[in-house]
C-alpha atoms as a PDB file:
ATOM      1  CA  UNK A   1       3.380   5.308-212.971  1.00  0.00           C
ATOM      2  CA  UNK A   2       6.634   6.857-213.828  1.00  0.00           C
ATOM      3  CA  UNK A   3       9.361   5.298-215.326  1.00  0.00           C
ATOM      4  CA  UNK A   4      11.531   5.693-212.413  1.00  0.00           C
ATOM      5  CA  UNK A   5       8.338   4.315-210.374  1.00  0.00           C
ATOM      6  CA  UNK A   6       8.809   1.522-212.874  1.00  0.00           C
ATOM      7  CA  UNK A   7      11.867   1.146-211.908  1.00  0.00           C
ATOM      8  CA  UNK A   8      11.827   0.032-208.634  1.00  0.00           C
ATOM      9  CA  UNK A   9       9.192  -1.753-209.273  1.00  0.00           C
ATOM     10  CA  UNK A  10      11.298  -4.220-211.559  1.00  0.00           C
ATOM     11  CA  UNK A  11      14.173  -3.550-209.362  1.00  0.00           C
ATOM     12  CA  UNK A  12      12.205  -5.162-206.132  1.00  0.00           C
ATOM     13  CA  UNK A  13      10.895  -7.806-208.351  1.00  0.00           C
ATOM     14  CA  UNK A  14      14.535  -8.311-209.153  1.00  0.00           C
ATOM     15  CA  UNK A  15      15.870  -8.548-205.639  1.00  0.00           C
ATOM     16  CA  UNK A  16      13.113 -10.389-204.988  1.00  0.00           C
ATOM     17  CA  UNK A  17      14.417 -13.324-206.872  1.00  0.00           C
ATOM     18  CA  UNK A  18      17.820 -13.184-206.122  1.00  0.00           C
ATOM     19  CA  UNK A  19      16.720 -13.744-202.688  1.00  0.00           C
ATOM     20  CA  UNK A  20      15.335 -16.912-203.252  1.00  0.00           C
ATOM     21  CA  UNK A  21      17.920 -18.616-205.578  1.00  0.00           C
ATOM     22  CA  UNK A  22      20.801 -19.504-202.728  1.00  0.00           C
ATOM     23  CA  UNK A  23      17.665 -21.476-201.385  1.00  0.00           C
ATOM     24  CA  UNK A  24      16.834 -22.904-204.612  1.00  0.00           C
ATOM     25  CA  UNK A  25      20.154 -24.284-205.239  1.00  0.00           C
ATOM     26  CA  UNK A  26      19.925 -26.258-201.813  1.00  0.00           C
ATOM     27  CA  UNK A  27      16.386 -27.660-202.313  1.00  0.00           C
ATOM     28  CA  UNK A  28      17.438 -28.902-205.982  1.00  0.00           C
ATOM     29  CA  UNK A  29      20.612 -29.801-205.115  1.00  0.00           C
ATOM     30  CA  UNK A  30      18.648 -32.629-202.512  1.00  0.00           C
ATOM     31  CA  UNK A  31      17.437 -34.509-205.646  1.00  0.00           C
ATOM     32  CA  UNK A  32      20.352 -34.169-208.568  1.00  0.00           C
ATOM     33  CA  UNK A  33      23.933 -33.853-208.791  1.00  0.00           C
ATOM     34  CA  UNK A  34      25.820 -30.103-209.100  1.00  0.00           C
ATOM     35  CA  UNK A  35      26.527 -31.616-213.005  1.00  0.00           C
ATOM     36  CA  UNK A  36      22.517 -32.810-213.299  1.00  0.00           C
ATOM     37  CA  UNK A  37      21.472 -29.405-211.914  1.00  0.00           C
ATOM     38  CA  UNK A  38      23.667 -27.557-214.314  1.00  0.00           C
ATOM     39  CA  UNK A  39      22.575 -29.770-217.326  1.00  0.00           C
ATOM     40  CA  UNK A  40      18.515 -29.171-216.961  1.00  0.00           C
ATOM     41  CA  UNK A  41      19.432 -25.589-215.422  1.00  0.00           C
ATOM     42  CA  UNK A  42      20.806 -24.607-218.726  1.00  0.00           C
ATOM     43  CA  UNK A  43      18.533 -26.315-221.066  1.00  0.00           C
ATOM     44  CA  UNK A  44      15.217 -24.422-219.314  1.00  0.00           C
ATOM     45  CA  UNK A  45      17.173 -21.189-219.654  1.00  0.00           C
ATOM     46  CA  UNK A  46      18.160 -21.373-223.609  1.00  0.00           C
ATOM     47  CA  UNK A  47      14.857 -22.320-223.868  1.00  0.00           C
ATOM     48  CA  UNK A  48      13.300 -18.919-221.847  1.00  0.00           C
ATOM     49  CA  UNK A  49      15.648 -16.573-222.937  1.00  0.00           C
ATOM     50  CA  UNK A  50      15.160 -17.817-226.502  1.00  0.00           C
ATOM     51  CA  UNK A  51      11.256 -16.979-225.959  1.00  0.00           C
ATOM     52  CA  UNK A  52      11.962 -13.574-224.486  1.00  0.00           C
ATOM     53  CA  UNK A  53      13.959 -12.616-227.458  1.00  0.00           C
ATOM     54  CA  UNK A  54      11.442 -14.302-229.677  1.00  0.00           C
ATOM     55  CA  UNK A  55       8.402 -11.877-227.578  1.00  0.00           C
ATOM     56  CA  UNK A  56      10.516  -9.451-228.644  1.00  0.00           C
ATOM     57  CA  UNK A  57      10.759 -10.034-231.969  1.00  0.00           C
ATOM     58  CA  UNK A  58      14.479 -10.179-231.831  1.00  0.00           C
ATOM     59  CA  UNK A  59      15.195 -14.191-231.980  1.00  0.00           C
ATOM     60  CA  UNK A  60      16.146 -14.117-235.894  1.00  0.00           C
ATOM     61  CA  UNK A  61      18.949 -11.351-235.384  1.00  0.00           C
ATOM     62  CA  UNK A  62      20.718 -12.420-232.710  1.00  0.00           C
ATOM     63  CA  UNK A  63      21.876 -14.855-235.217  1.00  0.00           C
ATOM     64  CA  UNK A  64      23.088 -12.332-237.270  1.00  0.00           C
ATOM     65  CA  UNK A  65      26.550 -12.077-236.041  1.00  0.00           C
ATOM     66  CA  UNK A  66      30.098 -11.625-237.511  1.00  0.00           C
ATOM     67  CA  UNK A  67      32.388 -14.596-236.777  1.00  0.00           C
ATOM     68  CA  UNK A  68      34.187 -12.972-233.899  1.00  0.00           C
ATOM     69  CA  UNK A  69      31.061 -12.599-232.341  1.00  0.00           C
ATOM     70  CA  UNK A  70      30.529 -15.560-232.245  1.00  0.00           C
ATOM     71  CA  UNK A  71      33.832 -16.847-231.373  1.00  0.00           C
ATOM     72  CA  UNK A  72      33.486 -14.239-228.464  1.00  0.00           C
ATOM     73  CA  UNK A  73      29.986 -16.023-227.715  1.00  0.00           C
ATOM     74  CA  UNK A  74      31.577 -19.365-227.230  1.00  0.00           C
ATOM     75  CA  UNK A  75      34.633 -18.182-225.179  1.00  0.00           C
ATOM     76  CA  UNK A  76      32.045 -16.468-222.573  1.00  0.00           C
ATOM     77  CA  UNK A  77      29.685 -20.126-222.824  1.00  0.00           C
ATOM     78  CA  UNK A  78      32.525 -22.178-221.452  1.00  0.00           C
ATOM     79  CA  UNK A  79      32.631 -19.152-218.424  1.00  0.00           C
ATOM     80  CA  UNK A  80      28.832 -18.958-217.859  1.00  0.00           C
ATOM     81  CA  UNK A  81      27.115 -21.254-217.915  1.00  0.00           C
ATOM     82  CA  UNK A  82      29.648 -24.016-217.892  1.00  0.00           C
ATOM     83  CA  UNK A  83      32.254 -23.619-215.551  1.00  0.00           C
ATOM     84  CA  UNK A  84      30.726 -20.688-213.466  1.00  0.00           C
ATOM     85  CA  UNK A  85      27.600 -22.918-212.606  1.00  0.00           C
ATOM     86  CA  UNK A  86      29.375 -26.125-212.673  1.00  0.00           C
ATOM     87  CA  UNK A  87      31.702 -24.421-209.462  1.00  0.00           C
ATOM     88  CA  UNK A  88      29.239 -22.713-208.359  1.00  0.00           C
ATOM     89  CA  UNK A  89      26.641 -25.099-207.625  1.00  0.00           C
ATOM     90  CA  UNK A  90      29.544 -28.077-206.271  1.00  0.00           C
ATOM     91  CA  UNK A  91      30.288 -25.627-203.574  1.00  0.00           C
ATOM     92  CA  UNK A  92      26.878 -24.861-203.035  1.00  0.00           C
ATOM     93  CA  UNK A  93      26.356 -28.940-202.548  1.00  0.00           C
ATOM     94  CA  UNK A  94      29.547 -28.542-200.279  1.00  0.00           C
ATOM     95  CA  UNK A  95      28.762 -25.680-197.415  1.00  0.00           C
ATOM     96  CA  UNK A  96      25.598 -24.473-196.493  1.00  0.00           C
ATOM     97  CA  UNK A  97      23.790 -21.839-198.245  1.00  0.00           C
ATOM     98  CA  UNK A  98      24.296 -19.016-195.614  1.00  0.00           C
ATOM     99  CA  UNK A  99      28.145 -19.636-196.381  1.00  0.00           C
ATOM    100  CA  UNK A 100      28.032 -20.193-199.849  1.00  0.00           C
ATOM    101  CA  UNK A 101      25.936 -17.269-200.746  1.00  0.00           C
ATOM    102  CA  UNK A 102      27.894 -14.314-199.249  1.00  0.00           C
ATOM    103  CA  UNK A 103      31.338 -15.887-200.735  1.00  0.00           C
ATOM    104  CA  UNK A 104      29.712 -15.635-204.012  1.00  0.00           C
ATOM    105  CA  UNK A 105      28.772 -12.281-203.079  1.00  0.00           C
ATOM    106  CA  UNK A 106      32.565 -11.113-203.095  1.00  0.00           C
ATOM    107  CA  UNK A 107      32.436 -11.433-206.930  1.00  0.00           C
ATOM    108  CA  UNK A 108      32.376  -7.288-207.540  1.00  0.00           C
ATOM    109  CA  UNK A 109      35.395  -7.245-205.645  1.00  0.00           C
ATOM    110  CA  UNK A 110      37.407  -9.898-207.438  1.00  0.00           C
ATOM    111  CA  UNK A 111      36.874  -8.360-210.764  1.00  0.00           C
ATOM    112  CA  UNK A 112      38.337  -4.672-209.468  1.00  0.00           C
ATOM    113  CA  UNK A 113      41.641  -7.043-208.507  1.00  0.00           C
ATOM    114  CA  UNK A 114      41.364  -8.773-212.435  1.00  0.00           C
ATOM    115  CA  UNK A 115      40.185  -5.646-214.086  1.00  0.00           C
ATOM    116  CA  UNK A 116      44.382  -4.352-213.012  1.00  0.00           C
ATOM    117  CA  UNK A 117      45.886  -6.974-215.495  1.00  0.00           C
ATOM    118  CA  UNK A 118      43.638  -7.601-217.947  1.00  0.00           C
ATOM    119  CA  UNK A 119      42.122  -3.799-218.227  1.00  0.00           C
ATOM    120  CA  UNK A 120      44.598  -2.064-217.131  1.00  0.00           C
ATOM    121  CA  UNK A 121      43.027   0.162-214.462  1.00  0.00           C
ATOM    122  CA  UNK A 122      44.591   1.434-210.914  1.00  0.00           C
ATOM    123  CA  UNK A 123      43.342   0.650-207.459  1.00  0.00           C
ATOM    124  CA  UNK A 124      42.357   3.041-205.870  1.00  0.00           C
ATOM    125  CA  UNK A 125      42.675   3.308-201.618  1.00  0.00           C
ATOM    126  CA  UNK A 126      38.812   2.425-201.257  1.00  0.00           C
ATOM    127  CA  UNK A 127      39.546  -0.745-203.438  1.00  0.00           C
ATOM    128  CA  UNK A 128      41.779  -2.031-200.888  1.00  0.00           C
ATOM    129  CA  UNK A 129      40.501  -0.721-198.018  1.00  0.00           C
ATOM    130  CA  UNK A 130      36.634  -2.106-199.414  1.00  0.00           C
ATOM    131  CA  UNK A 131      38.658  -5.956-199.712  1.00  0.00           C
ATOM    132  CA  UNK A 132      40.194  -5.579-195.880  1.00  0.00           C
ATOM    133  CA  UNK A 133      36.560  -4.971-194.761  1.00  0.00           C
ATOM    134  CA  UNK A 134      34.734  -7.465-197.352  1.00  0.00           C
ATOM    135  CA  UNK A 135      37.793 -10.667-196.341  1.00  0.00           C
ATOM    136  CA  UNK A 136      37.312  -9.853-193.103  1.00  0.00           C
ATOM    137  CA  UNK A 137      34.037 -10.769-193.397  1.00  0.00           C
ATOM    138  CA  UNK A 138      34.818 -13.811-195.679  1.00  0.00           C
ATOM    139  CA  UNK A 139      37.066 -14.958-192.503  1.00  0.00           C
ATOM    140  CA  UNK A 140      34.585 -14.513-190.182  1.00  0.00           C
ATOM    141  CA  UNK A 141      32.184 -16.577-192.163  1.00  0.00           C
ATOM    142  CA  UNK A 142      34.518 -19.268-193.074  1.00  0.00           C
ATOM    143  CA  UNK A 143      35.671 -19.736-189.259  1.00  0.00           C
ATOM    144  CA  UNK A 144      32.394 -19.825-187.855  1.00  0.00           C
ATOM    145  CA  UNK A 145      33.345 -16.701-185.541  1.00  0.00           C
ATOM    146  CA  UNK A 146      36.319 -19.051-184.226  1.00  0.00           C
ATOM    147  CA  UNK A 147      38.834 -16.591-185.287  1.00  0.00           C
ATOM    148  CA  UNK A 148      41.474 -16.958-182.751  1.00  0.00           C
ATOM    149  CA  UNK A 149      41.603 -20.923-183.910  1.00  0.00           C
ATOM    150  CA  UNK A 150      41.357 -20.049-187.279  1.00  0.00           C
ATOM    151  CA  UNK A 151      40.235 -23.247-189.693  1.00  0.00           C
ATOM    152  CA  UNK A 152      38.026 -23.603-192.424  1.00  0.00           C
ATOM    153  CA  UNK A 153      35.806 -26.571-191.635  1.00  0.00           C
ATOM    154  CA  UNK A 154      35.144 -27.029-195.538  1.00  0.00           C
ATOM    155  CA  UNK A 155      38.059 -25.277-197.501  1.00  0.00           C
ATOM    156  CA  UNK A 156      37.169 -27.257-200.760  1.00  0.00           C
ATOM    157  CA  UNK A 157      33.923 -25.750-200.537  1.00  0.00           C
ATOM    158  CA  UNK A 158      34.952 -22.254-199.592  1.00  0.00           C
ATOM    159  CA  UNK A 159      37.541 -22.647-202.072  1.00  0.00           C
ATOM    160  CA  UNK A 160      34.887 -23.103-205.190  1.00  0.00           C
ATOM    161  CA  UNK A 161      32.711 -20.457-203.706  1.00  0.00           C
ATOM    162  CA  UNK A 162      35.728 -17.930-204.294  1.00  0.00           C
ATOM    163  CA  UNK A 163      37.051 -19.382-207.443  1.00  0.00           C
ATOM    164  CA  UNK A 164      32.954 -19.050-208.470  1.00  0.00           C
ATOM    165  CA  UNK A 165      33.660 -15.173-208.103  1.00  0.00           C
ATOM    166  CA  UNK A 166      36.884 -15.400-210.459  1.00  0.00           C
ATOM    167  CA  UNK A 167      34.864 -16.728-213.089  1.00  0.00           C
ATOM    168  CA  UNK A 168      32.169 -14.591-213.118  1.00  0.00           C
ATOM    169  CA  UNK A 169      34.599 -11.631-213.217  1.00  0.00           C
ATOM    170  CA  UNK A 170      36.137 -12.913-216.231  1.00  0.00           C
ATOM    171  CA  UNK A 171      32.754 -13.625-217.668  1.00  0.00           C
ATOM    172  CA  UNK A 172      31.819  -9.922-217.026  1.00  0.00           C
ATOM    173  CA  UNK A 173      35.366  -8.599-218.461  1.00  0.00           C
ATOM    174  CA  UNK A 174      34.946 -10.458-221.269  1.00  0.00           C
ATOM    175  CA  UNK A 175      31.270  -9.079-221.533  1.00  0.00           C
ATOM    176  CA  UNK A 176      32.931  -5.309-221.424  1.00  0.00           C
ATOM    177  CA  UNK A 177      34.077  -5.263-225.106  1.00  0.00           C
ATOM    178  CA  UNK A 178      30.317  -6.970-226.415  1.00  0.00           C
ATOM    179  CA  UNK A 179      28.529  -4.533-227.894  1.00  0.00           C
ATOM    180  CA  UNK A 180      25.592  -6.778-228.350  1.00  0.00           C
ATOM    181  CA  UNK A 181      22.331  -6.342-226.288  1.00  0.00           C
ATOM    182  CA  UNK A 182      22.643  -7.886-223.486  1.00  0.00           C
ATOM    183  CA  UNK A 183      19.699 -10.123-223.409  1.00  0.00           C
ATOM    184  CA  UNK A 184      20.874 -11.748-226.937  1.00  0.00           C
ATOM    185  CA  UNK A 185      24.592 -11.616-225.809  1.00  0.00           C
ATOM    186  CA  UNK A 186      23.494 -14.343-222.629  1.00  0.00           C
ATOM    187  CA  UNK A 187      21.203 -16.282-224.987  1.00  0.00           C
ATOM    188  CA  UNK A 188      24.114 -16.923-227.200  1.00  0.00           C
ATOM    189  CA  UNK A 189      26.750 -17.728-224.339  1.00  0.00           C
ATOM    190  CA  UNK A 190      24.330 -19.740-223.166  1.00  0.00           C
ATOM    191  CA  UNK A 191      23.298 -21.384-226.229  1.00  0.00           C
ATOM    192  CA  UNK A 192      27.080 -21.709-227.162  1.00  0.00           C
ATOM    193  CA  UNK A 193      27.649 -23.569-223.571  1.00  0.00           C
ATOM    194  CA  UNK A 194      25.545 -26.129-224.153  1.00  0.00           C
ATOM    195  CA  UNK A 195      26.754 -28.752-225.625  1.00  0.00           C
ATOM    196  CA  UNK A 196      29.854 -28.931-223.287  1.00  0.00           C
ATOM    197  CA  UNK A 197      26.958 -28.719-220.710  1.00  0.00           C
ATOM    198  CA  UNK A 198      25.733 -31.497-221.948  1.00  0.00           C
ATOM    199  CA  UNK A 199      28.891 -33.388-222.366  1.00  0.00           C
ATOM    200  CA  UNK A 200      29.662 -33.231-219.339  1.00  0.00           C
ATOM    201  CA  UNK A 201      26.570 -34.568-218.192  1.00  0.00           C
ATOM    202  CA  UNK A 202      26.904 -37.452-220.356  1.00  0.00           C
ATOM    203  CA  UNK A 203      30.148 -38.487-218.724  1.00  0.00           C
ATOM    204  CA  UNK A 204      29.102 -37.757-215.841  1.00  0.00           C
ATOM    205  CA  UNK A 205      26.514 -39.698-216.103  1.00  0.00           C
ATOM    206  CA  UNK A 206      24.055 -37.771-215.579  1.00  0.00           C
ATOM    207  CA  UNK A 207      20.143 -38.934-214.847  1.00  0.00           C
ATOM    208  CA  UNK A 208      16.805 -38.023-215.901  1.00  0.00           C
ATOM    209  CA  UNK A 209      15.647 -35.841-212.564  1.00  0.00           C
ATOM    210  CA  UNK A 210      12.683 -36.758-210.322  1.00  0.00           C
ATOM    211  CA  UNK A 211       9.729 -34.348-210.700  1.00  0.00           C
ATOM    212  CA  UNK A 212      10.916 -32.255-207.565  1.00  0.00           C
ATOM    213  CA  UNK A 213      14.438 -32.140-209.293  1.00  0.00           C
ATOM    214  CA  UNK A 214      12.714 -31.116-212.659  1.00  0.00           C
ATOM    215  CA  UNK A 215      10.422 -28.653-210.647  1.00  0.00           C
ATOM    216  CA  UNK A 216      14.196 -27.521-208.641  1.00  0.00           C
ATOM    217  CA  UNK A 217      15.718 -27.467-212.168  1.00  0.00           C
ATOM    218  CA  UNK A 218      12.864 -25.313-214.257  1.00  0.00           C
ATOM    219  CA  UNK A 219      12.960 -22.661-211.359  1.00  0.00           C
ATOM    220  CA  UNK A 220      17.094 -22.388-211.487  1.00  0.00           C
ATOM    221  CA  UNK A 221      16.716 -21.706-215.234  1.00  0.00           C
ATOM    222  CA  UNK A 222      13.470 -19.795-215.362  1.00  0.00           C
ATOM    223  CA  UNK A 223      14.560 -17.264-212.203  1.00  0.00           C
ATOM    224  CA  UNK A 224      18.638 -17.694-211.737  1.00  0.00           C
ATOM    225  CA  UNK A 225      19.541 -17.546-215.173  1.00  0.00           C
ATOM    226  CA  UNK A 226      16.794 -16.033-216.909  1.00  0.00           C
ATOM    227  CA  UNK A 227      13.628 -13.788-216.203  1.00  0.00           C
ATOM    228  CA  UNK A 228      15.909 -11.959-212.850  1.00  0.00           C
ATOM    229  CA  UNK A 229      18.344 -10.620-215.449  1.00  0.00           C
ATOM    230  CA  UNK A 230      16.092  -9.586-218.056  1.00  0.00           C
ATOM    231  CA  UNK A 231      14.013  -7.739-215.034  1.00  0.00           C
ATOM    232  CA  UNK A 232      17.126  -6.028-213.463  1.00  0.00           C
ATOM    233  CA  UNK A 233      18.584  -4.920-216.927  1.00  0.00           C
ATOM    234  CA  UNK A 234      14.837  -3.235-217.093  1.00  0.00           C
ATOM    235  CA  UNK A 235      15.433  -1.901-213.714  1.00  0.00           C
ATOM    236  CA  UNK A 236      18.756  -0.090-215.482  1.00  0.00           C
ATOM    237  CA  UNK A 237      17.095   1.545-218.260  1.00  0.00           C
ATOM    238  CA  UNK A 238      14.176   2.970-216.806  1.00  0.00           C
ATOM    239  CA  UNK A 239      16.122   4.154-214.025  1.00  0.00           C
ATOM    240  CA  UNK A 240      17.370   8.074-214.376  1.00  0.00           C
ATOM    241  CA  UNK A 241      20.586   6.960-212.838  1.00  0.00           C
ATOM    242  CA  UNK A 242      21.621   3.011-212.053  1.00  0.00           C
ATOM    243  CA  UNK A 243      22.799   4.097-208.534  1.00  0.00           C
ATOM    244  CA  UNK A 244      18.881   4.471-207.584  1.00  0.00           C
ATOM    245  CA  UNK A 245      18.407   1.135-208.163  1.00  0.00           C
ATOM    246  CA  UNK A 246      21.549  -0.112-207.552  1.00  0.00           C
ATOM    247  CA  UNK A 247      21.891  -0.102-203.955  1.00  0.00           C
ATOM    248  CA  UNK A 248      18.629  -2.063-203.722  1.00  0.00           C
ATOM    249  CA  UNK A 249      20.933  -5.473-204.631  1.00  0.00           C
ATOM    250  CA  UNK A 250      22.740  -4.992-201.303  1.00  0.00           C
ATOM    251  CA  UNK A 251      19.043  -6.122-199.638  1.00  0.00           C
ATOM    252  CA  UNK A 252      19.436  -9.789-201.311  1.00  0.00           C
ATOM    253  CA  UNK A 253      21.749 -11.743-199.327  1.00  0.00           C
ATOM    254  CA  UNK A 254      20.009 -10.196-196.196  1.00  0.00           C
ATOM    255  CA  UNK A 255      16.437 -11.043-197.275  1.00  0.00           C
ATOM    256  CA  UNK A 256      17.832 -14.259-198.331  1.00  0.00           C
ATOM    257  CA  UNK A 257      18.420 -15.610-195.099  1.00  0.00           C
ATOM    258  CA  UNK A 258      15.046 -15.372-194.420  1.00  0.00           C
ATOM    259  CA  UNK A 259      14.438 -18.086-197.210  1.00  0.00           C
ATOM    260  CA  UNK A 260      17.494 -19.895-196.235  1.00  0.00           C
ATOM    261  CA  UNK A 261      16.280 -20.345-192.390  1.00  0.00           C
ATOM    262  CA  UNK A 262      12.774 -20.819-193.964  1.00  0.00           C
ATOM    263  CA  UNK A 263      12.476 -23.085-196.764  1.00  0.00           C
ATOM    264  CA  UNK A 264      15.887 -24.672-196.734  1.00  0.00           C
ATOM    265  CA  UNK A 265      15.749 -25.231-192.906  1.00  0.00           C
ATOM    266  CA  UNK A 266      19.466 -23.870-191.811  1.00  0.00           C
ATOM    267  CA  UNK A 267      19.661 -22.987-188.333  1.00  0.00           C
ATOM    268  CA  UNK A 268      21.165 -18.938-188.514  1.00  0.00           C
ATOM    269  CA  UNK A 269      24.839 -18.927-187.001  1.00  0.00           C
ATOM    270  CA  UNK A 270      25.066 -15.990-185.315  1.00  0.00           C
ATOM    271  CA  UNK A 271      28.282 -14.744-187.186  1.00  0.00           C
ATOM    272  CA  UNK A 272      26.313 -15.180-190.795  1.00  0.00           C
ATOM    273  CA  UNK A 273      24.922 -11.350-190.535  1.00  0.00           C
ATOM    274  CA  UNK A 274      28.155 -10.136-189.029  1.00  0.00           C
ATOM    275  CA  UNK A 275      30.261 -11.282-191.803  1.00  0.00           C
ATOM    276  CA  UNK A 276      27.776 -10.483-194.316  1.00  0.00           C
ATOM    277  CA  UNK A 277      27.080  -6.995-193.174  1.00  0.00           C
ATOM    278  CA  UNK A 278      31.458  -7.106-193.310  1.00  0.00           C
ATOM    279  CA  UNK A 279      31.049  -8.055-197.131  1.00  0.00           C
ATOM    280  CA  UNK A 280      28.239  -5.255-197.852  1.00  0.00           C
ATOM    281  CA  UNK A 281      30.026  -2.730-195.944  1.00  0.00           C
ATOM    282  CA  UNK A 282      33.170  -3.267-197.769  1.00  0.00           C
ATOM    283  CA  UNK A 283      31.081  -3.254-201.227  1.00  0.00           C
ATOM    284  CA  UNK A 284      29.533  -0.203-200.355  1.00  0.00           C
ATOM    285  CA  UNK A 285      32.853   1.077-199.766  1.00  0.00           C
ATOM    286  CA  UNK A 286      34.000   0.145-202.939  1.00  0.00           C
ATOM    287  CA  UNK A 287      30.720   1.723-204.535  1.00  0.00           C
ATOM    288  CA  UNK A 288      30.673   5.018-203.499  1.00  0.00           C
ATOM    289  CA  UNK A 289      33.920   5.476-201.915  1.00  0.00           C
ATOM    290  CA  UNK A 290      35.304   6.535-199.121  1.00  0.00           C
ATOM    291  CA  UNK A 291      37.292  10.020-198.063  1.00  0.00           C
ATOM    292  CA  UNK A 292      37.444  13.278-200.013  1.00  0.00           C
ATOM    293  CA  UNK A 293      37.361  13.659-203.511  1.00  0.00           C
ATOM    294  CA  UNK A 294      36.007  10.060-203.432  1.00  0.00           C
ATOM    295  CA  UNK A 295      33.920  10.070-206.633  1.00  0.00           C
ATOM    296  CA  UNK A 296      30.208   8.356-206.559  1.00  0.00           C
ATOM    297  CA  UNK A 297      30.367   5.341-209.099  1.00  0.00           C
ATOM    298  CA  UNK A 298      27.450   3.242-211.195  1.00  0.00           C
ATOM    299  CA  UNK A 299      27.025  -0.102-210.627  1.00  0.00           C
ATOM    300  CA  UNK A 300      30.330  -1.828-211.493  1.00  0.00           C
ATOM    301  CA  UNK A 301      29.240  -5.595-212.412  1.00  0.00           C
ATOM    302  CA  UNK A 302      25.973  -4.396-211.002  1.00  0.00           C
ATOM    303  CA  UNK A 303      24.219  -7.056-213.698  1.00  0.00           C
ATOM    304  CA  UNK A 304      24.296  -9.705-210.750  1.00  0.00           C
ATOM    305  CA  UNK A 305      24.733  -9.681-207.224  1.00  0.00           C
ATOM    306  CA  UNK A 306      24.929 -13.755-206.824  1.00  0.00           C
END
């Protein structure tokens, strides 16, 4: 098999995954808290990614890091995993997963809006014209299709789903100036999240799960945070260019419903795949914009799609 064969081969495996993890969340989040979740979440993925680097050969130097790397480590551990996952999963206990996934979604665009500030780049017309599409979508998901009568039936939950997608972005501008690998770069944030993981788990008094929260738990850290990245950022190597895998993330939120309606047991509102296909059209849009002279561009914050 080629390389590029290779590829896609990782790349489906990827996608794959990330299709099932919106469902995971809901089936775990049945037996523990958002805080419990996060807590044995994180400790199964130190644990994996720490073996993968290990397989690798690589454990011993990741350690071997100047002090503002590791300062930087820490900063991006409070992000991810310890207030990304922390929001992320109480909104996910808050709306149901066919809501919570596609807001999540919106993350790519959220970091074109921070990347103006903090990186100092221009928006372009497709950047705007990709968030009028994508928020249209985000409306028509939030108001159930009731657009006229616009209200959120959950806004605290909708409201964590998008502030999910402002942490990530930081996480992944903060990630821009790391010059680590990748793989070692997450173990480390990880690692350095932790113990205020597990701080907050003590006061919040966090439990020793049930096996099916243990089971929920071990799949979050092993999949979500753990073997799905390593995969895709194999995906990105082998590929000859990113955008040939790329595109294949825009599949996930669609296949996911299948899980969603499946395992989790959500009835399918009808205006779920409208505003979804709203989001992915408008990320699309951004992607290989729109108009002439529009320029074709590689997967910006194409590490994660959820």
């Amino acid at each position: 098999m080629t390389d590029q064969g290779r590829a896609y081969v990782y790349a489906g495996a990827t996608v794959l995954l990330w299709s099932t993890v919106a469902s995971a969340f809901k089936l775990a989040l049945r037996h523990m808290t958002p805080v419990e979740l996060l807590l044995w979440s994180t400790v199964v993925s130190v644990v994996v990614l720490g073996l993968i680097l290990a397989a690798r050969g690589r454990l011993a130097s990741a350690f071997r890091c100047t002090r503002a790397q590791f300062g930087r480590s820490l900063l991006l551990g409070l992000l991810n995993p310890f207030l990304y996952y922390v929001v992320l999963f109480e909104a996910y206990d808050r709306l149901p997963a066919q809501l919570a996934q596609p807001l999540n979604y919106t993350w790519a665009l959220t970091l074109a809006y921070l990347s103006v500030p903090l990186l100092g780049q221009k928006l372009s017309r497709r950047d705007l014209l990709a968030g009028v599409v994508a928020y249209a979508g985000v409306v028509v998901l939030a108001s159930r299709g009731d657009i006229a009568g616009f209200q959120v039936r959950n806004p605290l939950g909708v409201a964590l789903a998008l502030g999910s997608t402002v942490i990530w972005a930081l996480y992944w501008i903060g990630n821009t100036r790391d010059e680590r690998d990748a793989t070692v770069s997450l173990f480390l944030s990880f690692l350095m999240g932790l113990p205020f993981v597990v701080a907050l788990g003590i006061v919040m008094g966090a439990r020793w799960p049930s096996p099916s929260g243990i089971i929920g738990a071990a799949y979050v850290g092993v999949v979500e945070m753990g073997v799905s990245f390593v995969f895709w950022l194999k995906a990105l190597r082998l590929s000859k260019n990113a955008s040939r895998v790329g595109y294949l993330i825009f599949l996930s939120p669609f296949v996911s419903l299948f899980f969603i309606r499946g395992l989790v047991g959500e009835r399918i509102l009808p205006t779920t795949p409208a505003g979804l296909a709203l989001i992915v059209a408008g990320l699309l849009i951004q992607r290989i914009g729109v108009g002439p002279g529009a320029s074709n561009r590689t997967a910006r914050g194409g590490i994660r799609p959820m």
